[in-house]
Protein backbone atom coordinates (compact mmCIF):
# COMPACT_ATOMS: atom_id res chain seq x y z
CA UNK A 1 4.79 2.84 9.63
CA UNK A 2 3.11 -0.13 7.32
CA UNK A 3 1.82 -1.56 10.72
CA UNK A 4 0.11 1.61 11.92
CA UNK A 5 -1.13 2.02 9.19
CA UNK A 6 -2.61 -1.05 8.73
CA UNK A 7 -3.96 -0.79 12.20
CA UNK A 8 -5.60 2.41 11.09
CA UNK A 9 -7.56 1.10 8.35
CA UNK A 10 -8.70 -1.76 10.41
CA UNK A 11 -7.48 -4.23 9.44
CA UNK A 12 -6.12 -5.53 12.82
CA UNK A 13 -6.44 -4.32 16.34
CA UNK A 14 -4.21 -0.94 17.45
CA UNK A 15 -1.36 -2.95 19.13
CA UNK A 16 -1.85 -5.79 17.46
CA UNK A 17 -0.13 -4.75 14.24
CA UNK A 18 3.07 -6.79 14.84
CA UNK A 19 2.05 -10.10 15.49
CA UNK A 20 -0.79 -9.32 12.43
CA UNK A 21 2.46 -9.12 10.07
CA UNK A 22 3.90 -11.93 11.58
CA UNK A 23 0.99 -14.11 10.97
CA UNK A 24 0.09 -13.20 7.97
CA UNK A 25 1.56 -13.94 4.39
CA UNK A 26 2.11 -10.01 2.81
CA UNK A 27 3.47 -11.51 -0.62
CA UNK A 28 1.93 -10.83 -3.62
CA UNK A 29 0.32 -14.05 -3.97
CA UNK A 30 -0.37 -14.39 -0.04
CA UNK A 31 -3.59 -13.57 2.21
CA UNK A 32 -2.76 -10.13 1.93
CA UNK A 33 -0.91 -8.74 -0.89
CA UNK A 34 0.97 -5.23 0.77
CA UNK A 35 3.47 -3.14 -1.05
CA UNK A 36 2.98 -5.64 -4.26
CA UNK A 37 5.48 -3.02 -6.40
CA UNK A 38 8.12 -2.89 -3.49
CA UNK A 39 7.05 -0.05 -1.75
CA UNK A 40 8.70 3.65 -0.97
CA UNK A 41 12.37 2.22 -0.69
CA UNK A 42 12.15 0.03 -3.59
CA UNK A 43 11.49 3.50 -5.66
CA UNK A 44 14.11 5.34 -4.13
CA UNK A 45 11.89 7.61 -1.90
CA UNK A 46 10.85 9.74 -4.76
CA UNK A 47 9.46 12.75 -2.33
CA UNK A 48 6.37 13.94 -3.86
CA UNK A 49 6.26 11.46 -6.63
CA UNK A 50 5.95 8.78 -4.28
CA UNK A 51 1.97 9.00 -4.46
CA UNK A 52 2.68 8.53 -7.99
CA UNK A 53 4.83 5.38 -7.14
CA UNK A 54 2.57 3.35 -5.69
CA UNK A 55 -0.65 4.35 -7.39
CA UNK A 56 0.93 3.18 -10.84
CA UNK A 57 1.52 -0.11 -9.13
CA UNK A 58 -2.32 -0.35 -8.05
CA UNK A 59 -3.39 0.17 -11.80
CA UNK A 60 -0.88 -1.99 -12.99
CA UNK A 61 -2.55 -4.98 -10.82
CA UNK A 62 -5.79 -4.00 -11.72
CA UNK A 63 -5.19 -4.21 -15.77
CA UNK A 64 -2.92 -7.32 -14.98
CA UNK A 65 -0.16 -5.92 -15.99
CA UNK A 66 1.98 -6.23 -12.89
CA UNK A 67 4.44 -9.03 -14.52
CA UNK A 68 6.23 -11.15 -11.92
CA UNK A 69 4.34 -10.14 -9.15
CA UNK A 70 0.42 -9.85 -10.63
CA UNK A 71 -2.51 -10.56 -7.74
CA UNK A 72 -4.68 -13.19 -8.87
CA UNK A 73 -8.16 -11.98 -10.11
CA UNK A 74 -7.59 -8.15 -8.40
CA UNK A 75 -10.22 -6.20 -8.48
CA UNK A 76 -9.60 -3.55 -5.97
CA UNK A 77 -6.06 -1.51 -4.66
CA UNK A 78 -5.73 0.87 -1.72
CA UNK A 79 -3.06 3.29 -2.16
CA UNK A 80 -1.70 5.31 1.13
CA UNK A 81 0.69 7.29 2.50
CA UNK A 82 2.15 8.97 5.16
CA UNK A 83 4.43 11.71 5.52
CA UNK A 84 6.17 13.08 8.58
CA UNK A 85 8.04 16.34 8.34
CA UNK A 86 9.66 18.35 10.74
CA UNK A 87 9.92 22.07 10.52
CA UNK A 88 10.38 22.95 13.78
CA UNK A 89 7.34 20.58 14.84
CA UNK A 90 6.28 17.01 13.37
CA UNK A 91 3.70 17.17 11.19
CA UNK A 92 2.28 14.24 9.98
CA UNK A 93 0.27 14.01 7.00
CA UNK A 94 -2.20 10.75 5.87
CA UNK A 95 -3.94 10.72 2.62
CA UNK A 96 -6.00 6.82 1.08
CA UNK A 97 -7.15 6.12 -2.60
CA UNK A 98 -9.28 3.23 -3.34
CA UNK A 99 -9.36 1.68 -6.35
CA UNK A 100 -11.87 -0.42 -8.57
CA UNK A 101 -10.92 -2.36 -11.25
CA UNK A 102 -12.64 -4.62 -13.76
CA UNK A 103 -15.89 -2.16 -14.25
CA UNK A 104 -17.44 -1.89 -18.22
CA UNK A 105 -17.23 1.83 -18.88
């Protein structure tokens, strides 16, 4: 699902997601720093906290507090998800936060 997602937001072609991961360097301190906190699986799947998950992770690298695994000089996250249920039929559900760091309040 990480490549159509990442097709969706444009940030490669539609079909082009799989050679887009295999070219480029998804580690925290690579071109393009995906799943930084280990993603979905790394929580355990958490259901409905996943959202949670993963947007603790984008304020973590924003305050520079993501030990071990900290973006250098972050100043934005993008936090999405995707969930596909099926009752009967597959519905699919997408949902994006954006986040700003580093702004004087």
């Amino acid at each position: 699902m990480v490549v159509v997602q990442l097709e969706d937001l444009g940030f490669c072609e539609k079909g082009a997601g799989g050679p887009f991961v295999a070219e480029t360097d998804l580690r925290y301190d690579g071109d393009l720093p995906l799943n930084t906190g280990g993603g979905q699986l790394s929580a355990g799947q958490p259901g409905v906290g996943a959202g949670a998950v993963q947007v603790c992770e984008a304020v973590r690298q924003l305050q520079g507090d993501a030990e071990g695994r900290q973006v250098a000089d972050a100043t934005h996250g993008l936090v999405t998800g995707l969930a596909a249920v099926g009752y009967g039929t597959n519905t699919i559900g997408h949902s994006a936060l954006v986040l700003s760091g580093g702004v004087d309040r």
